[in-house]
N, C-alpha and C. Protein backbone atom coordinates (compact mmCIF):
# COMPACT_ATOMS: atom_id res chain seq x y z
N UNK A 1 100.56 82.09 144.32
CA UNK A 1 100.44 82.85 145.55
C UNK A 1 101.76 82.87 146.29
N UNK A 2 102.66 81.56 146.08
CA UNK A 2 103.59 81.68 147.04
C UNK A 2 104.73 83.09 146.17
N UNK A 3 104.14 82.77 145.01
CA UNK A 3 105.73 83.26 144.24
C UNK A 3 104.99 85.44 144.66
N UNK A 4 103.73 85.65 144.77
CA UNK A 4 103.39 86.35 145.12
C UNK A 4 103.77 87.34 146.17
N UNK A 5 104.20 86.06 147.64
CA UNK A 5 104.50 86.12 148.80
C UNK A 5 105.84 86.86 148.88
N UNK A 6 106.74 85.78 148.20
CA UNK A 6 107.99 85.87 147.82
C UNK A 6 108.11 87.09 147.28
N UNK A 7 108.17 87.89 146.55
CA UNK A 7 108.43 88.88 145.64
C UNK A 7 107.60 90.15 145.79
N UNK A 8 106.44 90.06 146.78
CA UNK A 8 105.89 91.10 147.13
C UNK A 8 104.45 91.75 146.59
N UNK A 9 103.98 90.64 145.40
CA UNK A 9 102.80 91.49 145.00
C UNK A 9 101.53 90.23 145.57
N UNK A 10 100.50 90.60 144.95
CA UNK A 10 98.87 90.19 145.52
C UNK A 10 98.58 89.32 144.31
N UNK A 11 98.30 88.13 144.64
CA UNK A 11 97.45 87.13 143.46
C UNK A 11 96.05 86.94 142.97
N UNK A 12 95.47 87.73 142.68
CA UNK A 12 93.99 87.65 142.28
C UNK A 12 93.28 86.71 141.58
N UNK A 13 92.89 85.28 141.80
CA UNK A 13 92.33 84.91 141.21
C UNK A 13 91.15 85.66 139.93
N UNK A 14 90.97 85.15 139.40
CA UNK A 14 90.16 85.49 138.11
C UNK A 14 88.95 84.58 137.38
N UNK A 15 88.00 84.64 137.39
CA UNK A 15 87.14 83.58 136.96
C UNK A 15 87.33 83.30 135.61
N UNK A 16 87.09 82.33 134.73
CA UNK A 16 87.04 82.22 133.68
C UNK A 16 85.96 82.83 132.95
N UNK A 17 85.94 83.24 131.70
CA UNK A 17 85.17 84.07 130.79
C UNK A 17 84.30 83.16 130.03
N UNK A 18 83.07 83.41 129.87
CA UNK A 18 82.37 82.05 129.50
C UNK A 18 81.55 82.99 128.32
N UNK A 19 81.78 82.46 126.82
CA UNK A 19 80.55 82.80 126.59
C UNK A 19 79.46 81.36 125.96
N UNK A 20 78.43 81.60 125.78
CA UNK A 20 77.21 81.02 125.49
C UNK A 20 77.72 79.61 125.70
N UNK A 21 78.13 79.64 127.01
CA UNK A 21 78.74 78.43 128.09
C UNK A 21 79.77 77.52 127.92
N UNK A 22 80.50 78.32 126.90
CA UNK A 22 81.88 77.72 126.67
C UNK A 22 82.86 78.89 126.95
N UNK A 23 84.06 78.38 127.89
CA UNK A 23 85.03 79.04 128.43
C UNK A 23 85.77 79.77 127.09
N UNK A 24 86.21 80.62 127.56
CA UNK A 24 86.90 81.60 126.28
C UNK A 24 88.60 81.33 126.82
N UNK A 25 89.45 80.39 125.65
CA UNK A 25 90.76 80.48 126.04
C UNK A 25 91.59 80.55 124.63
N UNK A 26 92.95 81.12 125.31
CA UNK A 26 93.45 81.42 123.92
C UNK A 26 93.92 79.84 123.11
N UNK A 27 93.80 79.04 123.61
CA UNK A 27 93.53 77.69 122.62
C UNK A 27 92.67 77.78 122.11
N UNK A 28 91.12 77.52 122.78
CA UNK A 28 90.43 77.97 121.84
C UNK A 28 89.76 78.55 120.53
N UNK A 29 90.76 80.09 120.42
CA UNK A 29 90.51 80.72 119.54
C UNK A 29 91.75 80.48 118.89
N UNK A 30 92.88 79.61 119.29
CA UNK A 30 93.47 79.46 118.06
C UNK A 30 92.97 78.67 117.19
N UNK A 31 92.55 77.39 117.75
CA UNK A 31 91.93 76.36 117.49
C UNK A 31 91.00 77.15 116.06
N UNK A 32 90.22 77.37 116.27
CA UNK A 32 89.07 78.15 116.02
C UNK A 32 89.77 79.05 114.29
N UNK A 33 90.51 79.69 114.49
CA UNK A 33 90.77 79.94 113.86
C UNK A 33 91.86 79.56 112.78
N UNK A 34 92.42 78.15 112.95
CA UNK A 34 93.01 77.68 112.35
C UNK A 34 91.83 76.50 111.66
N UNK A 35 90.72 76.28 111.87
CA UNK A 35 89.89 75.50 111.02
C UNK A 35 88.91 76.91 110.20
N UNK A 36 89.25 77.50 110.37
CA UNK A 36 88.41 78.60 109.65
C UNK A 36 87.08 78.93 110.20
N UNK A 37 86.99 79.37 111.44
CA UNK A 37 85.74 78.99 112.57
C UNK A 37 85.71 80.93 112.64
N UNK A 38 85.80 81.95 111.87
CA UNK A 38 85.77 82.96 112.26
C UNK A 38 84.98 83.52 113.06
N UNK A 39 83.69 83.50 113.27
CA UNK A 39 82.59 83.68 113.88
C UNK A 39 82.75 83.30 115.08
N UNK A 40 83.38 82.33 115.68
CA UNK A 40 83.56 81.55 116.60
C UNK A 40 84.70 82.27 117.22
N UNK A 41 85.58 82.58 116.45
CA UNK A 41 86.87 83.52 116.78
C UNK A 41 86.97 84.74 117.14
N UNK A 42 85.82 85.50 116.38
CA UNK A 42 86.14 86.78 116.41
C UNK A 42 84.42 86.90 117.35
N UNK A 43 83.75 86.30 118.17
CA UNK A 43 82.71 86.09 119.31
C UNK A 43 83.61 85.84 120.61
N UNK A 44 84.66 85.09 120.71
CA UNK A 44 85.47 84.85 121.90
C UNK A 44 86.90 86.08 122.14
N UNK A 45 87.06 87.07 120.89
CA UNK A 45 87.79 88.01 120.77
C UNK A 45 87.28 89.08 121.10
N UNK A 46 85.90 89.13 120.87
CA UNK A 46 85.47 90.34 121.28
C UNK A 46 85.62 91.74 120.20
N UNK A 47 85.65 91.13 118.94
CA UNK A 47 86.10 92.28 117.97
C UNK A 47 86.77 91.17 116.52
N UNK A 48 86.81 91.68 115.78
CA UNK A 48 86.75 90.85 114.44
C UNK A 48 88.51 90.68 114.15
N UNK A 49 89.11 89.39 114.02
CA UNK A 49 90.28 88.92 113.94
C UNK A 49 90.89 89.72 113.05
N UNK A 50 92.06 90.20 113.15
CA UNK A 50 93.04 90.90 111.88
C UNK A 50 94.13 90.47 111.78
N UNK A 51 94.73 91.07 110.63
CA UNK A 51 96.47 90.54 110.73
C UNK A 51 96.97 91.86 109.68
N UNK A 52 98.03 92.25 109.95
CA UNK A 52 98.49 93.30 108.95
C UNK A 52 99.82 92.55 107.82
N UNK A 53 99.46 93.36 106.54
CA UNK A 53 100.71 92.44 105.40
C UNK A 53 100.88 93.77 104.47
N UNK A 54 101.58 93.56 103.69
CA UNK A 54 101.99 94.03 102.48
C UNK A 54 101.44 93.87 101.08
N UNK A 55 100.97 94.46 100.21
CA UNK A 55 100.45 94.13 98.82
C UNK A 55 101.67 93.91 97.80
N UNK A 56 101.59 92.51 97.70
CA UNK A 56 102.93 92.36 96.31
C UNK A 56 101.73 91.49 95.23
N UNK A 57 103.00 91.86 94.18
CA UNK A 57 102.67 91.55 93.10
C UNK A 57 102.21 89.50 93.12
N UNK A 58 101.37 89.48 92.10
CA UNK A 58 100.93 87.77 91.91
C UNK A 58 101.36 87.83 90.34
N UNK A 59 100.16 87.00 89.85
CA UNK A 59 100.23 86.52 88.62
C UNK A 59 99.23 87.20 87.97
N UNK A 60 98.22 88.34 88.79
CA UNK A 60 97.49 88.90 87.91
C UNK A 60 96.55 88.77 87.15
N UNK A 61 96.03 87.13 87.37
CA UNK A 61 94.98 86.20 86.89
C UNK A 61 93.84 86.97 87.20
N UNK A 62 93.28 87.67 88.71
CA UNK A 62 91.83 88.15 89.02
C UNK A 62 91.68 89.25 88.36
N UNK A 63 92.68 89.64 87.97
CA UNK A 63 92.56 91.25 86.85
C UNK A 63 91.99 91.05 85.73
N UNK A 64 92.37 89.48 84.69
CA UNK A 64 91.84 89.43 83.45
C UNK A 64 90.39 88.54 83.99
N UNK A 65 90.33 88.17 85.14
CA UNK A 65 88.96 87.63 85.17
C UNK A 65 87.56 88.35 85.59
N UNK A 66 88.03 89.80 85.94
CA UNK A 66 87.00 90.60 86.40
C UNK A 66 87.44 90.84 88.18
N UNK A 67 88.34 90.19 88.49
CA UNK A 67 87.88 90.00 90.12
C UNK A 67 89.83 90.81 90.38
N UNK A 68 89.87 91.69 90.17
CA UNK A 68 91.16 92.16 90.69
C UNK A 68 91.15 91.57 91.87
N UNK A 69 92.77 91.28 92.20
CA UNK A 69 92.94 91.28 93.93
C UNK A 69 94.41 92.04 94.26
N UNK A 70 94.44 91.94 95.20
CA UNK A 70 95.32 92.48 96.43
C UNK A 70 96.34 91.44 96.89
N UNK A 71 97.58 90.43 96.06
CA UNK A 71 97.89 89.36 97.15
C UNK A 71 98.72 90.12 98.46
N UNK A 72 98.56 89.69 99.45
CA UNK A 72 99.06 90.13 100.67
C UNK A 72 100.08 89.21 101.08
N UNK A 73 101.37 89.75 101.47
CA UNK A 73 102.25 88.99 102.35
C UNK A 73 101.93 89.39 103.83
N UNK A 74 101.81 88.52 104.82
CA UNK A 74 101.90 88.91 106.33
C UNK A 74 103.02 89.54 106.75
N UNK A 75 102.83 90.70 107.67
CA UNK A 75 103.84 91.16 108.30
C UNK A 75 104.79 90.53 109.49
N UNK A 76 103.73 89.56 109.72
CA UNK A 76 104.26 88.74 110.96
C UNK A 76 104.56 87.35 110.79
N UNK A 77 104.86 86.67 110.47
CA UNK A 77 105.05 85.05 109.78
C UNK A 77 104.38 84.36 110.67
N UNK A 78 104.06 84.59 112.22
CA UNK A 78 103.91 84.07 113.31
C UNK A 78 102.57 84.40 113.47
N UNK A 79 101.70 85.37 113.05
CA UNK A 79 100.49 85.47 113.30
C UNK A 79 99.69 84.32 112.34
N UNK A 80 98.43 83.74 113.34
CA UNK A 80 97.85 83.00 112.47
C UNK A 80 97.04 83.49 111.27
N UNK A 81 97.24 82.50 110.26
CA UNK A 81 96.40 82.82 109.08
C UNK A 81 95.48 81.57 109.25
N UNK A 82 93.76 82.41 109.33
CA UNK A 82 92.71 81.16 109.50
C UNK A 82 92.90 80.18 108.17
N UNK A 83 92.01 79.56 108.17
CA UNK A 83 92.24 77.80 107.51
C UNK A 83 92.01 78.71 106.13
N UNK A 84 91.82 78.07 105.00
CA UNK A 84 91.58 77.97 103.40
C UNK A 84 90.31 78.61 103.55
N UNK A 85 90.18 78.91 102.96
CA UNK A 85 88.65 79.25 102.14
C UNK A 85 88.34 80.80 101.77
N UNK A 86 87.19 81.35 101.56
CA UNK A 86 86.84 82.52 101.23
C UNK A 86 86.20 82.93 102.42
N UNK A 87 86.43 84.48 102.36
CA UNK A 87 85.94 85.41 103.92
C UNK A 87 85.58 86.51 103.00
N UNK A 88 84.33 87.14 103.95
CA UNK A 88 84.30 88.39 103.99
C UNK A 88 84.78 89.14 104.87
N UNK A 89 85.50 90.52 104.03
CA UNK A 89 86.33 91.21 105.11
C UNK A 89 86.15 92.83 104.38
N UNK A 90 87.05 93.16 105.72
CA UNK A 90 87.32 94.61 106.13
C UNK A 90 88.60 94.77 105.88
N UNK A 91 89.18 95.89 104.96
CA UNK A 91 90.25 96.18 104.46
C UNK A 91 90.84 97.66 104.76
N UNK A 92 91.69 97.77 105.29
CA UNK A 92 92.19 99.06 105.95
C UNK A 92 93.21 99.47 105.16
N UNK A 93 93.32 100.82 104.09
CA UNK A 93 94.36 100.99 103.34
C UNK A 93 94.01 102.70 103.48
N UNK A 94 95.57 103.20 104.20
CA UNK A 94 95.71 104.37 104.31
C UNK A 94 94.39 104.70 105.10
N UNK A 95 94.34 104.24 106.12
CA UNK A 95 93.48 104.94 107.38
C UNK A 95 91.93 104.81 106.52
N UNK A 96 91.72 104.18 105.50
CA UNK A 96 90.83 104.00 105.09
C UNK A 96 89.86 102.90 104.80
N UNK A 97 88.53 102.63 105.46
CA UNK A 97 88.16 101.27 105.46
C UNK A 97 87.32 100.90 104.46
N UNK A 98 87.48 99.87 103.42
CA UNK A 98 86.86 99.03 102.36
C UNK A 98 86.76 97.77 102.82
N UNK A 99 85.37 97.13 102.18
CA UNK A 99 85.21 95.94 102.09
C UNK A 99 85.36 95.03 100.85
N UNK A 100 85.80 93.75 101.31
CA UNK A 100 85.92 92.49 99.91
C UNK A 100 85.71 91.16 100.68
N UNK A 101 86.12 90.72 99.30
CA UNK A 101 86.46 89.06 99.78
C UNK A 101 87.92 88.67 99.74
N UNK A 102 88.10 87.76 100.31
CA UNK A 102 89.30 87.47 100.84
C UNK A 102 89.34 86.15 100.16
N UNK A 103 90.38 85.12 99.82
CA UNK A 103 90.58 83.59 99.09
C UNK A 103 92.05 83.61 100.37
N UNK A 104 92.04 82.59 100.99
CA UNK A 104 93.29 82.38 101.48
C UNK A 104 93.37 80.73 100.98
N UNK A 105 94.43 80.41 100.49
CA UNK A 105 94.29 79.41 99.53
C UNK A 105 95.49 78.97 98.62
N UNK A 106 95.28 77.51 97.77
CA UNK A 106 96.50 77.33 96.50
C UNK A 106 95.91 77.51 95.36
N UNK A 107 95.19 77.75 94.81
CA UNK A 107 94.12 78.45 93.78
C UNK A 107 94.10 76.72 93.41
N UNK A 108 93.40 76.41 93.61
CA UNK A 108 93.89 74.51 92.84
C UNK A 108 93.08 74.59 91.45
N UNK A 109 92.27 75.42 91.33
CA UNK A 109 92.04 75.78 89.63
C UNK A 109 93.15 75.88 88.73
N UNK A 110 93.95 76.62 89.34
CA UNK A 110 94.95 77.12 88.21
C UNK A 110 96.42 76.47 88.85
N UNK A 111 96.50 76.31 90.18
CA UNK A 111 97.84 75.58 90.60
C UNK A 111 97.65 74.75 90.95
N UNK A 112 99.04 73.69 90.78
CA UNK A 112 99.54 72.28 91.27
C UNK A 112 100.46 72.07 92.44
N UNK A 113 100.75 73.44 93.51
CA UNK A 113 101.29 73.19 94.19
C UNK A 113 100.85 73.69 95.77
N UNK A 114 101.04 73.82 96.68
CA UNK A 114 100.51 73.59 97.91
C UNK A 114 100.80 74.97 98.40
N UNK A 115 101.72 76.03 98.02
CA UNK A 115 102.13 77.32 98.53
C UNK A 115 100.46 77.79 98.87
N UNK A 116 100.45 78.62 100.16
CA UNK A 116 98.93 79.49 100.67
C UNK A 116 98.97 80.54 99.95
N UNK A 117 98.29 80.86 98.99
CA UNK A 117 98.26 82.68 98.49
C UNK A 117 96.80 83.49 99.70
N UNK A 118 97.10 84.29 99.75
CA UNK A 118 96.48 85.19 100.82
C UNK A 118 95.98 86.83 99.10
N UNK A 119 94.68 86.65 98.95
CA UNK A 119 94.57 87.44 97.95
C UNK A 119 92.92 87.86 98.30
N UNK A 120 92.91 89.46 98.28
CA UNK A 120 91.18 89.96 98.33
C UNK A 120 91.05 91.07 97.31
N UNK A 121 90.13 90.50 96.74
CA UNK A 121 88.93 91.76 95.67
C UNK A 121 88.57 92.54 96.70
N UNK A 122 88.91 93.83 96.62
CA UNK A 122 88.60 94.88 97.28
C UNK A 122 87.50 95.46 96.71
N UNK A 123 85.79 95.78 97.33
CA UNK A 123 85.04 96.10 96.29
C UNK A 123 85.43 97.99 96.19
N UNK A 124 84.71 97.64 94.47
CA UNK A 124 84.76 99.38 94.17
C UNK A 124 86.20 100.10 94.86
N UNK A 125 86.90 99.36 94.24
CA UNK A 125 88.37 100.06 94.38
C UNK A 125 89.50 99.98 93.09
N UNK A 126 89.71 100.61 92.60
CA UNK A 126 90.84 100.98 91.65
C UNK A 126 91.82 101.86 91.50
N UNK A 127 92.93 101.63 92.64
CA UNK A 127 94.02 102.19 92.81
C UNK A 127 95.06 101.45 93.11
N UNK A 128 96.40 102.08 92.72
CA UNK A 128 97.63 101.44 92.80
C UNK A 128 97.92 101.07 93.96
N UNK A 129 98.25 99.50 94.38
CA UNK A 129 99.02 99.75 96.13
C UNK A 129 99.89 99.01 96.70
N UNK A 130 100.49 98.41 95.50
CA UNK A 130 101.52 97.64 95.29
C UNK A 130 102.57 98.36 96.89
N UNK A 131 102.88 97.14 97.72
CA UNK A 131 103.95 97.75 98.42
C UNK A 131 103.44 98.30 100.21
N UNK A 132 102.37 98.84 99.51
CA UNK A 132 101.64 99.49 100.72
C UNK A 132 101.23 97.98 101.74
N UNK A 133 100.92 98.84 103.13
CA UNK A 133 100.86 98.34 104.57
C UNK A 133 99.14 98.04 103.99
N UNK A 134 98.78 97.02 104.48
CA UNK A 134 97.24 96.92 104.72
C UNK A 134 96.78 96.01 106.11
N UNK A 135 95.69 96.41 106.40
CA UNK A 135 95.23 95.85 107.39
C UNK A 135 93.74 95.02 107.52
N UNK A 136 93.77 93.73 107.30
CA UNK A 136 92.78 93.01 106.97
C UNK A 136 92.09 92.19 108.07
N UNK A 137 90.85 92.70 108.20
CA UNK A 137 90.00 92.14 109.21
C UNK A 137 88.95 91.25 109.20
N UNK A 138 88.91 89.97 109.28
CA UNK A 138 88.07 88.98 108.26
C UNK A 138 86.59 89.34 109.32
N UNK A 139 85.37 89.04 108.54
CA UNK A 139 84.20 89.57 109.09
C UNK A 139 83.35 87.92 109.27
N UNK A 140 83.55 87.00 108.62
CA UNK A 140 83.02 85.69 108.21
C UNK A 140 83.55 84.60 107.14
N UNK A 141 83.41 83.67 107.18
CA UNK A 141 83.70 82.85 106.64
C UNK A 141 82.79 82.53 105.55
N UNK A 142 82.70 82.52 104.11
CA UNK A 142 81.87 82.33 103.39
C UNK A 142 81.71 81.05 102.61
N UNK A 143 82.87 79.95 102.66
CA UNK A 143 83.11 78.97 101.96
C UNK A 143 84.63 78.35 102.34
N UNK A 144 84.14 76.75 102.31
CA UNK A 144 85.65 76.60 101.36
C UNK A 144 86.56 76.73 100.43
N UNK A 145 87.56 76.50 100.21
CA UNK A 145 88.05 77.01 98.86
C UNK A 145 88.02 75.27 98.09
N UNK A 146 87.67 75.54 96.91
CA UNK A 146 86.78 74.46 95.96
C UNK A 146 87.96 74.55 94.50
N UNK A 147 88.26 73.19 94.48
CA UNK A 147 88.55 73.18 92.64
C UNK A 147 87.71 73.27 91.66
N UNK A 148 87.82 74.00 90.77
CA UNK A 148 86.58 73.92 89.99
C UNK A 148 86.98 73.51 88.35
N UNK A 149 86.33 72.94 87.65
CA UNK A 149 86.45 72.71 86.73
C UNK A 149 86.67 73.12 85.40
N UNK A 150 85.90 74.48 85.55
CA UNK A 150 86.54 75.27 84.61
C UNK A 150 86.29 76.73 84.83
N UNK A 151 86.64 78.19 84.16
CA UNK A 151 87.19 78.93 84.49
C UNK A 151 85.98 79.36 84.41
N UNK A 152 84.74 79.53 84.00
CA UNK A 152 83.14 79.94 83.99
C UNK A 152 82.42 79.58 85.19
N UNK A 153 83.07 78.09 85.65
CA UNK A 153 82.32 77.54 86.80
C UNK A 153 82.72 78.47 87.99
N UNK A 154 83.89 79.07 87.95
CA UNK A 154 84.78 79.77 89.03
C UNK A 154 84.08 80.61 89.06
N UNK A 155 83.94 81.49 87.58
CA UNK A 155 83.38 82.99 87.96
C UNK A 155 81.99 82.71 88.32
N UNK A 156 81.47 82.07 87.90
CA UNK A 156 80.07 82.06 88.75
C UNK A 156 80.12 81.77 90.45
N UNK A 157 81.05 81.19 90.43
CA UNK A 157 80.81 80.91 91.83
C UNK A 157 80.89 82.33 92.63
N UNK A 158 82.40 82.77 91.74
CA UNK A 158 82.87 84.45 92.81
C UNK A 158 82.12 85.42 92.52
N UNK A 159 80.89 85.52 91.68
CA UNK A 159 79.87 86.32 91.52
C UNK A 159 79.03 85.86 92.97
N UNK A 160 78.58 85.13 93.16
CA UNK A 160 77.94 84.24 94.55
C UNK A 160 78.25 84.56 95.70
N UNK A 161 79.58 84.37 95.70
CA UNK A 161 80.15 84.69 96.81
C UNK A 161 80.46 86.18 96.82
N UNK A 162 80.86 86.97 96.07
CA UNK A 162 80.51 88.24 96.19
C UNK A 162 79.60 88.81 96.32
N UNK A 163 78.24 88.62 96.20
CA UNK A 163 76.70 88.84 96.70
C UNK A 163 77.01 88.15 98.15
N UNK A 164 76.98 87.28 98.47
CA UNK A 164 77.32 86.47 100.50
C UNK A 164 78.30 87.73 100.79
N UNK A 165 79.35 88.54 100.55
CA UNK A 165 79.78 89.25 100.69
C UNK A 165 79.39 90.57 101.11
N UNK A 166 78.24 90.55 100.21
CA UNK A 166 77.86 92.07 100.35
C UNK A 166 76.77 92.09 101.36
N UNK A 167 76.09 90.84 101.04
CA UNK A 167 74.47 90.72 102.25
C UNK A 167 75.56 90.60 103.60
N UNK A 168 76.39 89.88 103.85
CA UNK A 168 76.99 90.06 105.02
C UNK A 168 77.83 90.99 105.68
N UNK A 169 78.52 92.29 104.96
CA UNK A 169 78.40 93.36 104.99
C UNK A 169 77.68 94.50 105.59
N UNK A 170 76.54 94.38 104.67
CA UNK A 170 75.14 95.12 104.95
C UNK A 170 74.48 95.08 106.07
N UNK A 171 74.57 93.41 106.24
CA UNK A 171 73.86 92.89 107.61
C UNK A 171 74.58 93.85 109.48
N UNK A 172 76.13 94.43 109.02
CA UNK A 172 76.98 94.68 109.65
C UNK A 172 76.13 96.24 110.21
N UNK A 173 75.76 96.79 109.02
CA UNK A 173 75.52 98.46 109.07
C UNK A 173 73.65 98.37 110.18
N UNK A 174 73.58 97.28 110.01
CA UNK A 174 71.96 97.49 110.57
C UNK A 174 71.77 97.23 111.91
């Protein structure tokens, strides 16, 4: 108020934003979204968390396993990327919106080292887009990301989680 005084404008207090009786602050939702709390994140946002990246090339592993993906670099280094695990999401490519699953993760199936790969099966999509801008909007959190033992145990799982994918999806349109 004083610095108000000083400089000429009006100080409006503001109440705090409460929902289902917890204050909404941007700690909070960082918080929140750095343990992989999406629901929690994108309820205190008011609209479903995004981040925009680039499609580069990986190793090409989800192609021979049935599960193409998309790895994404962030455009922003500084925007948060929520915790590990698998999401269902909303995928924006060329003004156009698709849904998948998302793995943000070190694949610990197949790697030994700690780098995050950021990679989504886009469903019912087969086109080139290497390079291209995308815009990814996570919808839920569906899991942790899990080592698995062997490469059958995996695909069963991402069959699973691609059904949690789609019922949560669906659940979106109703």
């Amino acid at each position: 108020k004083a610095l108000g005084q000083k400089h000429g404008f009006v100080v409006s207090p503001v109440p705090a934003v409460t929902i289902d009786g917890a204050i909404v602050s941007s700690t909070k939702i960082r918080n929140a979204l750095i343990e992989g709390e999406i629901t929690k994140a994108n309820m205190f946002l008011g609209r479903l968390y995004g981040f925009s990246g680039y499609v580069v090339k990986g190793k090409m592993r989800g192609r021979t396993l049935g599960f193409p993906t998309a790895n994404i670099h962030p455009e922003n280094d500084e925007k948060i990327i929520p915790g590990l695990g698998v999401y269902a999401v909303e995928v924006i490519i060329d003004d156009e919106k698709h849904y998948g699953m998302m793995n943000i993760g070190n694949r610990p199936t197949f790697e030994n080292d700690n780098s995050v790969i950021i990679e989504v099966n886009i469903f019912d999509f087969n086109r080139e887009i290497y390079g291209k801008k995308v815009n990814v909007n996570l919808i839920e959190r569906i899991r942790d990301e899990i080592k698995f033992s062997s490469v059958d145990e995996l695909l069963k799982q991402l069959e699973n989680d691609r059904q949690k994918c789609f019922e949560r999806i669906k659940s979106l349109s109703n």
